[in-house]
Protein backbone atom coordinates (compact mmCIF):
# COMPACT_ATOMS: atom_id res chain seq x y z
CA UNK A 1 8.46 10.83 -11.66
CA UNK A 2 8.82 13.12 -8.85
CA UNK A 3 7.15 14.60 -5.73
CA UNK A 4 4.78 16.94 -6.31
CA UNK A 5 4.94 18.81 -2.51
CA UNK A 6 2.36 21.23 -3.72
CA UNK A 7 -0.44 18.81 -4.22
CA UNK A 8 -1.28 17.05 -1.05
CA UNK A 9 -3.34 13.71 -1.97
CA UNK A 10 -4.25 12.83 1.70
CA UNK A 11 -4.37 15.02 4.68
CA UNK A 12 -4.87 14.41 8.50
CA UNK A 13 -5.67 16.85 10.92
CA UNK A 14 -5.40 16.05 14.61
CA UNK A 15 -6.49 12.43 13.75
CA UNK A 16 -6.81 10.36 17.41
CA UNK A 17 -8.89 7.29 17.20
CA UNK A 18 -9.94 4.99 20.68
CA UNK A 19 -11.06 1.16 21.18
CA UNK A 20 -13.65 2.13 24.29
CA UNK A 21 -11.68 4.28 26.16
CA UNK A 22 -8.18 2.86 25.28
CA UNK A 23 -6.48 5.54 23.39
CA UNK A 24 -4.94 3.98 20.27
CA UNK A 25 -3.53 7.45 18.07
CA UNK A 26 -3.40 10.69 19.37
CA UNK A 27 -2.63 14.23 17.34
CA UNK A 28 -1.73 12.73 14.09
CA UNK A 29 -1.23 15.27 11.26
CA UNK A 30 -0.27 13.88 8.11
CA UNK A 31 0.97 15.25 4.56
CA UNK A 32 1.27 12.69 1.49
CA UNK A 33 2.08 14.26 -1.60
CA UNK A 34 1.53 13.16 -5.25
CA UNK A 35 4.16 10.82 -6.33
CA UNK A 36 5.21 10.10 -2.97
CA UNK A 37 6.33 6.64 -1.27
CA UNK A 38 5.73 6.47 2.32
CA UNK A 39 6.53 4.00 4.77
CA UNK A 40 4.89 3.35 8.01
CA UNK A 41 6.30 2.09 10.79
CA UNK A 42 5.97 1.16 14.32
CA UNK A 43 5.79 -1.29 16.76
CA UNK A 44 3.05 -3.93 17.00
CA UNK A 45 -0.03 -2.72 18.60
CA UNK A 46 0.91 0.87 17.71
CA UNK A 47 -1.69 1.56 15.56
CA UNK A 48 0.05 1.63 11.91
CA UNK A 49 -3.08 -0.86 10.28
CA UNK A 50 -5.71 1.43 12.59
CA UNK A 51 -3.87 4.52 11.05
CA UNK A 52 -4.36 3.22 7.55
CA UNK A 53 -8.00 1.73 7.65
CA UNK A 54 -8.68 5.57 8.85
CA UNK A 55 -7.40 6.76 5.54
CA UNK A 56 -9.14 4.40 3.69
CA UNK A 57 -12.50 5.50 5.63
CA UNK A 58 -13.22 1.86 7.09
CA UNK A 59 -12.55 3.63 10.54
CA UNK A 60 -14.09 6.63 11.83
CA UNK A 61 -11.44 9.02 13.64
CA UNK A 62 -12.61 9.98 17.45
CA UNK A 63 -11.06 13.03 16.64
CA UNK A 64 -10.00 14.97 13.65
CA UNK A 65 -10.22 15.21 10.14
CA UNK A 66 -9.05 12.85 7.07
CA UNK A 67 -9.17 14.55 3.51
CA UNK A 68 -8.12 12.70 0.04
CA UNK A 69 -8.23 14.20 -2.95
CA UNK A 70 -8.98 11.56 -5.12
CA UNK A 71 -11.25 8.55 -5.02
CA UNK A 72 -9.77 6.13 -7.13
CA UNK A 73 -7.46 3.77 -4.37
CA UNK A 74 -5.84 0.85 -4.69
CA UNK A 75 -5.90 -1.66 -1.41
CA UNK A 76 -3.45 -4.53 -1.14
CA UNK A 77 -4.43 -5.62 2.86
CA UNK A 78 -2.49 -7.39 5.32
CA UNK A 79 -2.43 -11.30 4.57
CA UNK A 80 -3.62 -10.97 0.74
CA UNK A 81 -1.75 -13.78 -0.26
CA UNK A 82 -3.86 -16.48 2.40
CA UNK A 83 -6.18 -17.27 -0.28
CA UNK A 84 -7.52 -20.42 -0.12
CA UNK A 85 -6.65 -22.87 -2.61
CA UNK A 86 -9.98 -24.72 -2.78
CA UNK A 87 -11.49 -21.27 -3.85
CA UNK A 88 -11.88 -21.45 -8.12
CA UNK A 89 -11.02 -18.30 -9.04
CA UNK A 90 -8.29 -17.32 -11.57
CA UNK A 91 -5.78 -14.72 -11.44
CA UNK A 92 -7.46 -13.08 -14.06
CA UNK A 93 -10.53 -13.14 -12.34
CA UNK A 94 -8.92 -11.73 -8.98
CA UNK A 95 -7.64 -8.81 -11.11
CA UNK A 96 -10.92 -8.40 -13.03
CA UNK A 97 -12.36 -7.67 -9.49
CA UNK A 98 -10.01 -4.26 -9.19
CA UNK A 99 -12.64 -2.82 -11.52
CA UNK A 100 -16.02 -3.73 -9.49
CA UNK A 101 -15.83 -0.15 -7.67
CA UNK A 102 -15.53 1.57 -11.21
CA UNK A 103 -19.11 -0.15 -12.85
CA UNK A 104 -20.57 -2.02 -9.51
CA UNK A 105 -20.16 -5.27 -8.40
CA UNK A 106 -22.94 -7.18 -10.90
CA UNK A 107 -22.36 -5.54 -14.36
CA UNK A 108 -20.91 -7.07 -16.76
CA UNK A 109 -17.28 -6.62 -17.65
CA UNK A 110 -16.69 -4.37 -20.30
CA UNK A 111 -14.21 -3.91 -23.05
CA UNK A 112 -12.51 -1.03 -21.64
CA UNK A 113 -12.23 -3.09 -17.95
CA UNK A 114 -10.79 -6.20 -19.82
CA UNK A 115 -8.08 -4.32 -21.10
CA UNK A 116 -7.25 -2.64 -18.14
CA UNK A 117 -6.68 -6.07 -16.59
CA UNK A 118 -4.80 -7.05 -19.62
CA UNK A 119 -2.35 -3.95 -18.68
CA UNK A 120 -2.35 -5.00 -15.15
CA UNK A 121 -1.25 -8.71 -15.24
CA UNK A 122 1.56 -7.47 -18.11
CA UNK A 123 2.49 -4.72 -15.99
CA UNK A 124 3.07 -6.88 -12.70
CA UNK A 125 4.36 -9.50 -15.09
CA UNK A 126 1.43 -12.67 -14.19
CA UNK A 127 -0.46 -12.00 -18.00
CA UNK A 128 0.86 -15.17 -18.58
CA UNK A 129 -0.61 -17.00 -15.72
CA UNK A 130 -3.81 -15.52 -16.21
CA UNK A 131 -5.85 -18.84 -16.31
CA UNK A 132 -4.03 -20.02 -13.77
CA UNK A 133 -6.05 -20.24 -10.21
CA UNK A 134 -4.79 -17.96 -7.15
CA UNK A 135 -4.54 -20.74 -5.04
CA UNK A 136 -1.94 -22.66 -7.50
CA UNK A 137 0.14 -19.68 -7.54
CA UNK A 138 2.97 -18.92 -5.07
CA UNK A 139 2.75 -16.62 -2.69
CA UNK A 140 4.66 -13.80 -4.39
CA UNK A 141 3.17 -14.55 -7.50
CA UNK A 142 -0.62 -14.24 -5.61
CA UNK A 143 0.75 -10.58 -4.42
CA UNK A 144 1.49 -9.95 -7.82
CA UNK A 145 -1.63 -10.32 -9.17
CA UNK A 146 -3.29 -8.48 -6.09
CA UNK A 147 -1.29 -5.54 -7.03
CA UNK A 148 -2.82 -6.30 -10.70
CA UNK A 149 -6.51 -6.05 -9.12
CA UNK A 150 -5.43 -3.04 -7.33
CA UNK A 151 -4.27 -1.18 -10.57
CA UNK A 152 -6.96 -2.35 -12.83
CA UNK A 153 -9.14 0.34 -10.91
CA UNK A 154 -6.73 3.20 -12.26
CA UNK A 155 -5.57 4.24 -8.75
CA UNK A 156 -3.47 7.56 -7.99
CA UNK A 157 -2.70 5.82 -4.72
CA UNK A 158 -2.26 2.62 -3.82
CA UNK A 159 -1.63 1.51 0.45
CA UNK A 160 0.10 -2.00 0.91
CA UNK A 161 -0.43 -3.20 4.89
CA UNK A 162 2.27 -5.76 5.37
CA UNK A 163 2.96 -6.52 1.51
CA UNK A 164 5.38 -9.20 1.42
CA UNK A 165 4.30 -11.31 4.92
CA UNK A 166 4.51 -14.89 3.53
CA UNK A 167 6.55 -13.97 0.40
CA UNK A 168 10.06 -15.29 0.35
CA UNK A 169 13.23 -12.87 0.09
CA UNK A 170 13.50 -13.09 -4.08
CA UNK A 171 10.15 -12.75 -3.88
CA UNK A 172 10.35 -9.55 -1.81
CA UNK A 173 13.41 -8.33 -4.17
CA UNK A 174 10.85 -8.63 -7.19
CA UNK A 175 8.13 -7.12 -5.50
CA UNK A 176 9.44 -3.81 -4.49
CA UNK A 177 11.50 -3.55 -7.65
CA UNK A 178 7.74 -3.70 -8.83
CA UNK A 179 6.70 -0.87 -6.44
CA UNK A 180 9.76 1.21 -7.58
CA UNK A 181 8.66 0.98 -11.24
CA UNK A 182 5.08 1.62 -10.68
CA UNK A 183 6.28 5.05 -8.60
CA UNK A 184 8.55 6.19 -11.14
CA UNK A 185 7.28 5.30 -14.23
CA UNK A 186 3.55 5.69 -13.52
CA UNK A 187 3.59 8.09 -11.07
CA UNK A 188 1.59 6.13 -8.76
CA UNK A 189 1.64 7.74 -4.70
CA UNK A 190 2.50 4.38 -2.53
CA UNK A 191 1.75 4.26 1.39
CA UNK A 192 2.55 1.03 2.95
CA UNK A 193 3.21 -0.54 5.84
CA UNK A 194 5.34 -2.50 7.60
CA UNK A 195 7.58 -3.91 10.79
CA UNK A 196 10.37 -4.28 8.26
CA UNK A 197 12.41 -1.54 8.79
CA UNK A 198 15.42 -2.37 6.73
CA UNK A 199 12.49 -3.06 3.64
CA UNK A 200 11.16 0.86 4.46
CA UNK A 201 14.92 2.44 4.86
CA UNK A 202 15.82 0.98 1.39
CA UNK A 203 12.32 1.22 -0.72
CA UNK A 204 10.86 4.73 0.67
CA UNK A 205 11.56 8.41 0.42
CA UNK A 206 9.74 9.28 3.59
CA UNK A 207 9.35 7.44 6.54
CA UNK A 208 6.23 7.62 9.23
CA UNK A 209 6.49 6.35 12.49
CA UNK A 210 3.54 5.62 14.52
CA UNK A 211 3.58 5.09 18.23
CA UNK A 212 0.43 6.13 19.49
CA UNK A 213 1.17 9.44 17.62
CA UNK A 214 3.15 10.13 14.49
CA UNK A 215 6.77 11.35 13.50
CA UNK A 216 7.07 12.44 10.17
CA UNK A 217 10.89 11.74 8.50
CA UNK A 218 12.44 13.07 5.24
CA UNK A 219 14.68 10.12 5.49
CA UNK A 220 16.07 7.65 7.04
CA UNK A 221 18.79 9.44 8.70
CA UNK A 222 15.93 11.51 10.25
CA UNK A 223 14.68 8.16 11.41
CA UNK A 224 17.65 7.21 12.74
CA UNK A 225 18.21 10.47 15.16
CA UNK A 226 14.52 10.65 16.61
CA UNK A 227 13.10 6.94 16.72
CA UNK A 228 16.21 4.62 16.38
CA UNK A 229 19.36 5.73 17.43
CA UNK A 230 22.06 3.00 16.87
CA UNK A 231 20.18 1.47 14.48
CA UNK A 232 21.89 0.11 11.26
CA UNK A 233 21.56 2.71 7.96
CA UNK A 234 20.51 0.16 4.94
CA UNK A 235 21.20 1.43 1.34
CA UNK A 236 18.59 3.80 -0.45
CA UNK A 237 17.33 3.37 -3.87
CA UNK A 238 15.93 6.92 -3.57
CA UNK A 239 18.41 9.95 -3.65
């Protein structure tokens, strides 16, 4: 699957956003296209998560405008995998909850939203473990099947904050080779974020950096000339 650069799926216009009066983004204008995989990055306190929970609409920009074209988002946030292990809910149940937004949160399940979790646990490999709770599951195995309840709403765009925190490195591997197949063979637009910045030079096309405002990149080797000069050029997946 490739980029679609004639159909934006997000826009931002002059985006700023302020805590009281302490300026947090400034002037952000943003592009993502269909198909696309973004990474965010920046330095903590910089405002990548504020940036995102704009997008998603849970913040209200100070300034600016924020325009998606499509509804149907997936949302993997920022420690998904601290689930509590007392909590008795199975995996299938977690991913079962990807398809509340689609017929509200107290009707019952139907055919068509069982089989879209079926799809979802096979497609992030965790069918298998379906009757298994969340809180027996390992941590990479929990963001597996959070990436299930994320797909069983039939996103075009899915945003990660922090994906792998807590996931160890095969873990990670397995992950983003997930996130590579979901972008190329479903076409699915991914935004996500992270302080990893080796993780978002060798996963993502395009590159975001947020400090306060926002740098757009075409690649890393952009990257490397305006925010990180010096810094060490990992290997892309993407060409």
């Amino acid at each position: 699957m490739s980029v679609d650069h004639t159909r934006n799926i997000i826009e931002l216009r002059d985006v700023g956003f302020a805590y009281g009066d302490q300026p947090v983004l400034q002037h952000v204008n943003l592009d993502i296209h269909r198909g696309d995989y973004l990474g965010i990055v920046g330095p903590n306190g910089a405002g990548k998560t504020t940036l995102l929970r704009i997008i998603l609409g849970l913040l209200q920009p100070t300034t600016g405008t924020v325009r998606l074209a499509s509804t149907r988002i997936g949302y993997v946030p920022q420690k998904a995998t601290n689930v509590d292990e007392s909590f008795p809910v199975t995996a299938k149940e977690v991913a079962l909850m990807g398809t509340f937004a689609r017929r509200g949160l107290f009707a019952r399940s139907t055919a068509e939203d069982r089989e879209a979790v079926r799809k979802a646990l096979e497609e992030t490999g965790m069918w298998g473990l379906r009757d298994r709770l969340i809180g027996d599951l390992s941590g990479g195995q929990q963001q597996r099947v959070f990436i299930a309840r994320a797909l069983a709403g039939d996103p075009e765009v899915i945003f990660l904050d922090e994906p792998t925190a807590g996931v160890d490195p095969a873990a990670q591997a397995d992950f983003y080779q997930l996130l590579r197949r979901l972008n190329r063979n479903r076409g699915l637009t991914l935004v996500f974020v992270s302080h990893d910045i080796d993780a978002i030079a060798r996963e993502s096309m395009h590159i975001a950096c947020v400090d306060g405002g926002l740098t757009f990149h075409h690649s890393f080797d952009d990257y490397l000339k305006d925010c990180a000069p010096g810094a060490v050029h990992p290997h892309h997946h993407h060409e």
